[in-house]
C-alpha atoms as a PDB file:
ATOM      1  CA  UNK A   1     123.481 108.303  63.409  1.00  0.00           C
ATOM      2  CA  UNK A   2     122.681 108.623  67.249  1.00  0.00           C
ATOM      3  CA  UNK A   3     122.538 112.328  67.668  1.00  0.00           C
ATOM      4  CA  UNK A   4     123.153 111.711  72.055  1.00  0.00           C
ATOM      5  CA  UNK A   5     125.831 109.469  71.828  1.00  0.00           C
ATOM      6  CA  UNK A   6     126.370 110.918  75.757  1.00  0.00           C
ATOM      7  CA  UNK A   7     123.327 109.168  76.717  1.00  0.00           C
ATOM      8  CA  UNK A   8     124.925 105.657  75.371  1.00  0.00           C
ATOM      9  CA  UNK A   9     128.237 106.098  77.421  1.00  0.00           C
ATOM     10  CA  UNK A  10     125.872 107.374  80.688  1.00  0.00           C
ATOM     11  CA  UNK A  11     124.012 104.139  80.113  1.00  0.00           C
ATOM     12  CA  UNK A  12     127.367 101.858  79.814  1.00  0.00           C
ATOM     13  CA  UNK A  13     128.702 103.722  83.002  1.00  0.00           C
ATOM     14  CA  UNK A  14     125.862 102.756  84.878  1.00  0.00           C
ATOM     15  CA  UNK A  15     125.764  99.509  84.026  1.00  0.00           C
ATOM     16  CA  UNK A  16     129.500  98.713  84.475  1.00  0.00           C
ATOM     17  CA  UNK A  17     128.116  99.945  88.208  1.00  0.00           C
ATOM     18  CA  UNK A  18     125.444  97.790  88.134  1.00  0.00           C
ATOM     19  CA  UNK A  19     127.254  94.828  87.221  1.00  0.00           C
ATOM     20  CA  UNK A  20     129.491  94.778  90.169  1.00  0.00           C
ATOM     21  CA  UNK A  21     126.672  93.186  92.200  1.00  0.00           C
ATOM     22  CA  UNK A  22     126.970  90.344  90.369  1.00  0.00           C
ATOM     23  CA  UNK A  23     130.756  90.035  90.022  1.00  0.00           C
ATOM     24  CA  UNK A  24     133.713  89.395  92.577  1.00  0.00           C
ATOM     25  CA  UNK A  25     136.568  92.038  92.750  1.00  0.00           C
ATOM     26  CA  UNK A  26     138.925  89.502  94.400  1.00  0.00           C
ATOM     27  CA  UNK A  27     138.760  85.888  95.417  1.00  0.00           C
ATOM     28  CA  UNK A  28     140.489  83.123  97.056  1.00  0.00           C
ATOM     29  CA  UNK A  29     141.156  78.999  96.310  1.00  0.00           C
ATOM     30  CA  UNK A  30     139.200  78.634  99.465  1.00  0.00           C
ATOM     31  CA  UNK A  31     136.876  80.207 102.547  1.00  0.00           C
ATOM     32  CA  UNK A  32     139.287  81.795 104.730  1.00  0.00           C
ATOM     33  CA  UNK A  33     138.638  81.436 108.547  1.00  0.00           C
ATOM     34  CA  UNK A  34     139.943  84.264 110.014  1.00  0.00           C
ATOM     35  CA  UNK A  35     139.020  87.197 107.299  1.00  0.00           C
ATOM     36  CA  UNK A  36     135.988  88.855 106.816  1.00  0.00           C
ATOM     37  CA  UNK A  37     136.085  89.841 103.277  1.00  0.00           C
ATOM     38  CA  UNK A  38     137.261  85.886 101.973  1.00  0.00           C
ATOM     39  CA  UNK A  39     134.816  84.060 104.674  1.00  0.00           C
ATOM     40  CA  UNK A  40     132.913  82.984 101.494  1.00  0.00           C
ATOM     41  CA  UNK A  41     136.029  83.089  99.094  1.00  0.00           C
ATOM     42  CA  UNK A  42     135.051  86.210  97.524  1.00  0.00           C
ATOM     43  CA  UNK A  43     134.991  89.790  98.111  1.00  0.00           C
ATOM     44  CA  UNK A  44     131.511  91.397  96.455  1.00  0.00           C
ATOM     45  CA  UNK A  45     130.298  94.662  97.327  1.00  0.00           C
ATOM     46  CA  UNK A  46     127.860  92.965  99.948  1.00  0.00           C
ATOM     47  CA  UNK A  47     130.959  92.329 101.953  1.00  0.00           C
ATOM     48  CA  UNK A  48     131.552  96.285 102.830  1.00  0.00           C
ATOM     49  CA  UNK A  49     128.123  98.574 103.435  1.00  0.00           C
ATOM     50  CA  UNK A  50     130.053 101.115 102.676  1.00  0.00           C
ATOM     51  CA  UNK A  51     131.137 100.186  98.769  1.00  0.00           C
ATOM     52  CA  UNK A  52     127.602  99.012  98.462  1.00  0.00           C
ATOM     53  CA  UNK A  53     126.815 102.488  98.734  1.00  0.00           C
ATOM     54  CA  UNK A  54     129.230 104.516  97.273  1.00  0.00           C
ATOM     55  CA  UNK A  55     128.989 101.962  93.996  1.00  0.00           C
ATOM     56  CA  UNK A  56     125.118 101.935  93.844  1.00  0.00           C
ATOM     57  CA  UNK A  57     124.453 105.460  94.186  1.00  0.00           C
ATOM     58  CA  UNK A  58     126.843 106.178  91.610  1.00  0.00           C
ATOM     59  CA  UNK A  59     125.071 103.718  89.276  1.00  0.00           C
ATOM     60  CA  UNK A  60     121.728 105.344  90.317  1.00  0.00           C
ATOM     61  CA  UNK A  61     123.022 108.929  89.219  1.00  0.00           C
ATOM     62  CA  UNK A  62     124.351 107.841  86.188  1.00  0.00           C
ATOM     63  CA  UNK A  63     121.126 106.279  85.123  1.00  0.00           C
ATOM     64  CA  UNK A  64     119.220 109.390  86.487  1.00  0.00           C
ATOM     65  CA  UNK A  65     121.609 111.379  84.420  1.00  0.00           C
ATOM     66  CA  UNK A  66     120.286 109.710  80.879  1.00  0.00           C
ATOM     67  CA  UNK A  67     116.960 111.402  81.380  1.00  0.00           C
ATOM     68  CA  UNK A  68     118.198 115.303  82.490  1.00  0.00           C
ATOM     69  CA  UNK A  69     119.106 115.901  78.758  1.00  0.00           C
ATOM     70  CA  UNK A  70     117.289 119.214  79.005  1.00  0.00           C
ATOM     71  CA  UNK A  71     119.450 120.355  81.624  1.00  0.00           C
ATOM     72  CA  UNK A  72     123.432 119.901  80.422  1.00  0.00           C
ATOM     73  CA  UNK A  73     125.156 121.551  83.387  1.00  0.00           C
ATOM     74  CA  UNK A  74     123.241 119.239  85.899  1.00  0.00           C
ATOM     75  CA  UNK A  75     124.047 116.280  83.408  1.00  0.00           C
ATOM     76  CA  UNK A  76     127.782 116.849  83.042  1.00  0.00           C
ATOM     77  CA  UNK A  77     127.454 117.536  87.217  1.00  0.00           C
ATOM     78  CA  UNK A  78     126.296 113.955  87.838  1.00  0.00           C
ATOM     79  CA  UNK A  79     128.444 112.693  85.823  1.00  0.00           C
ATOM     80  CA  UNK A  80     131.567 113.985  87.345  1.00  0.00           C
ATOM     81  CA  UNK A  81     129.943 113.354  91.099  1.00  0.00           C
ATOM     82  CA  UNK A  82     129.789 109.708  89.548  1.00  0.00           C
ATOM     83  CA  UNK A  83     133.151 109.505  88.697  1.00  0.00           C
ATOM     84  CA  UNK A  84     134.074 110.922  92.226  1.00  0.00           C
ATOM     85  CA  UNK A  85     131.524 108.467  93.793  1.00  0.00           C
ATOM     86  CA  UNK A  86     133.433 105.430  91.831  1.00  0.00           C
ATOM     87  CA  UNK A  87     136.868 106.506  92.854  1.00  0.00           C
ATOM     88  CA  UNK A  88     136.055 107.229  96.123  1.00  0.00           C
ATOM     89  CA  UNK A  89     134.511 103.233  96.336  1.00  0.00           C
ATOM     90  CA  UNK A  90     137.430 102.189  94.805  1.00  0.00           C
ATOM     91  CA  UNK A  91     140.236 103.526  97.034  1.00  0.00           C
ATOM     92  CA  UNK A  92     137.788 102.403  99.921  1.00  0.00           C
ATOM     93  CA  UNK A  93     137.750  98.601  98.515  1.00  0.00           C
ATOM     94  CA  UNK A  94     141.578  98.687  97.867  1.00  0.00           C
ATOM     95  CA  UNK A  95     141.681  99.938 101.746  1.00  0.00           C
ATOM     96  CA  UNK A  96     139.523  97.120 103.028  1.00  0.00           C
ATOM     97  CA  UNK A  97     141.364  94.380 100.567  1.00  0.00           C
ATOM     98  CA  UNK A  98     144.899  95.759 102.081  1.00  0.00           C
ATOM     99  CA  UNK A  99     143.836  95.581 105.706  1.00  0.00           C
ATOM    100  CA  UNK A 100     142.150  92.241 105.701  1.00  0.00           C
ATOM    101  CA  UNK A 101     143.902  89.034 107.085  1.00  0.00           C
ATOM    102  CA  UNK A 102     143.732  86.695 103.846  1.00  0.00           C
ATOM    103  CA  UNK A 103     145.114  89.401 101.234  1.00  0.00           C
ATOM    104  CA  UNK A 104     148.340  87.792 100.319  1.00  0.00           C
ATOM    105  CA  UNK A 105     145.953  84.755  98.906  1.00  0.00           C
ATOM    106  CA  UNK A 106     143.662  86.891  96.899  1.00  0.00           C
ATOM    107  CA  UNK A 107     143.565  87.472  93.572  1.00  0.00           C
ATOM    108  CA  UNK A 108     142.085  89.507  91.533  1.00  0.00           C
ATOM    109  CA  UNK A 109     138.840  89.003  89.387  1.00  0.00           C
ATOM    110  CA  UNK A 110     136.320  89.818  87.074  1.00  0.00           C
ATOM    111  CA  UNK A 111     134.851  92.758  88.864  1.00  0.00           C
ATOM    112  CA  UNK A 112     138.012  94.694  89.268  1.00  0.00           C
ATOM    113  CA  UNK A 113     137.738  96.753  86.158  1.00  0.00           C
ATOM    114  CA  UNK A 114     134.080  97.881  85.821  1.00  0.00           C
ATOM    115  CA  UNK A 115     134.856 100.460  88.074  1.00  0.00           C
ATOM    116  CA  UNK A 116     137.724 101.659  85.681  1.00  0.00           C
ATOM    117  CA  UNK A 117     135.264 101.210  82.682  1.00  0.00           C
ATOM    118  CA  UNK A 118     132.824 103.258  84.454  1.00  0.00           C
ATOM    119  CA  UNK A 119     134.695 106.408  85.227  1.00  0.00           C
ATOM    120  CA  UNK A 120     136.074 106.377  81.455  1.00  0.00           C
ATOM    121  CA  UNK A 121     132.627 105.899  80.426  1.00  0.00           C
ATOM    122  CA  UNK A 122     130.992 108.727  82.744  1.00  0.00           C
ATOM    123  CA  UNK A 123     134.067 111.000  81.754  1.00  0.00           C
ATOM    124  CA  UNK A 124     133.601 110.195  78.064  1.00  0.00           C
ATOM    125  CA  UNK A 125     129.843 111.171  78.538  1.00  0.00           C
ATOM    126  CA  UNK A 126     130.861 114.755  80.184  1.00  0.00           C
ATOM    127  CA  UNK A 127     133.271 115.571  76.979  1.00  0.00           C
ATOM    128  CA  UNK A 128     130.012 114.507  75.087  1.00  0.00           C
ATOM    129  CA  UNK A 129     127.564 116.383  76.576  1.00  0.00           C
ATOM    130  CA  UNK A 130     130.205 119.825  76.803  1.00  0.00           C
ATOM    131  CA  UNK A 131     130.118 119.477  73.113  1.00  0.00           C
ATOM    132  CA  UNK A 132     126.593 119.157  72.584  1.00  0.00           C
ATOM    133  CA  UNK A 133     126.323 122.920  74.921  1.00  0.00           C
ATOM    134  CA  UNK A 134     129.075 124.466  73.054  1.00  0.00           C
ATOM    135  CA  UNK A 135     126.654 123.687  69.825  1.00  0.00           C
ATOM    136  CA  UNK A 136     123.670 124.437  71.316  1.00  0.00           C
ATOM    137  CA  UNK A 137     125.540 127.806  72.197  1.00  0.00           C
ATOM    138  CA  UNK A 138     126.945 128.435  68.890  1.00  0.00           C
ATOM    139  CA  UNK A 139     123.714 127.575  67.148  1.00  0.00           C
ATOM    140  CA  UNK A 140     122.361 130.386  69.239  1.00  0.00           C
ATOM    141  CA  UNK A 141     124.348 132.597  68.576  1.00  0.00           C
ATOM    142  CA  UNK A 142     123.972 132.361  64.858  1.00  0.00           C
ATOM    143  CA  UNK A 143     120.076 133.609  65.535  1.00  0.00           C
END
């Protein structure tokens, strides 16, 4: 029985992250001239700086996050900035993917739920690692 089952779901969060970089959110039949995110017929992280970041460093403090199992509250912290960091790339990508000339050809791919599977994933870690404190407390109490 894995006795840190948080430490599985911080490690699927991060990965879902980390997996982005490899997959498209959105793509077209063909390079479209006059956009910037669909000049190569996909949008990827690499086409907005600012995703890159938000997505990455959320994927970094999720993996950071496997290793601080001493310290809960800092655990269940980073997890919950993660899920903030995620959203926040998220609404940003939907923002760039409204305002961009070739949007009404797009559609959606592969990439377009990791995000989704990461915040469930960093949340479900948080309810984990609350319960693991409210044992540790109880078991400390009992002494």
């Amino acid at each position: 029985m894995i006795q840190r089952i948080q430490s599985i779901f911080l490690l699927l969060a991060s990965g879902s992250c980390f997996s982005l970089f490899g997959l498209p959110v959105a793509d077209t039949e063909q390079a479209q001239a006059g956009s910037e995110l669909f000049a190569d017929a996909e949008f990827t992280l690499f086409d907005a700086p600012v995703l890159l970041g938000l997505i990455g460093l959320a994927g970094a403090i999720l993996l950071v996050g496997i290793f601080l199992f001493r310290n809960r509250k800092l655990q269940s912290s980073l997890s919950m900035l993660a899920v903030a960091l995620v959203a926040a790339g998220v609404a940003y990508g939907f923002y760039e993917l409204s305002t961009d000339a070739a949007q009404e050809m797009a559609t959606f791919a592969s990439g377009t739920v990791l995000p989704l599977v990461a915040m469930v994933f960093a949340y479900l870690a948080k309810v984990f690692i609350n319960k693991d404190e409210k044992l540790v407390r109880s078991a400390d109490r009992l002494r």
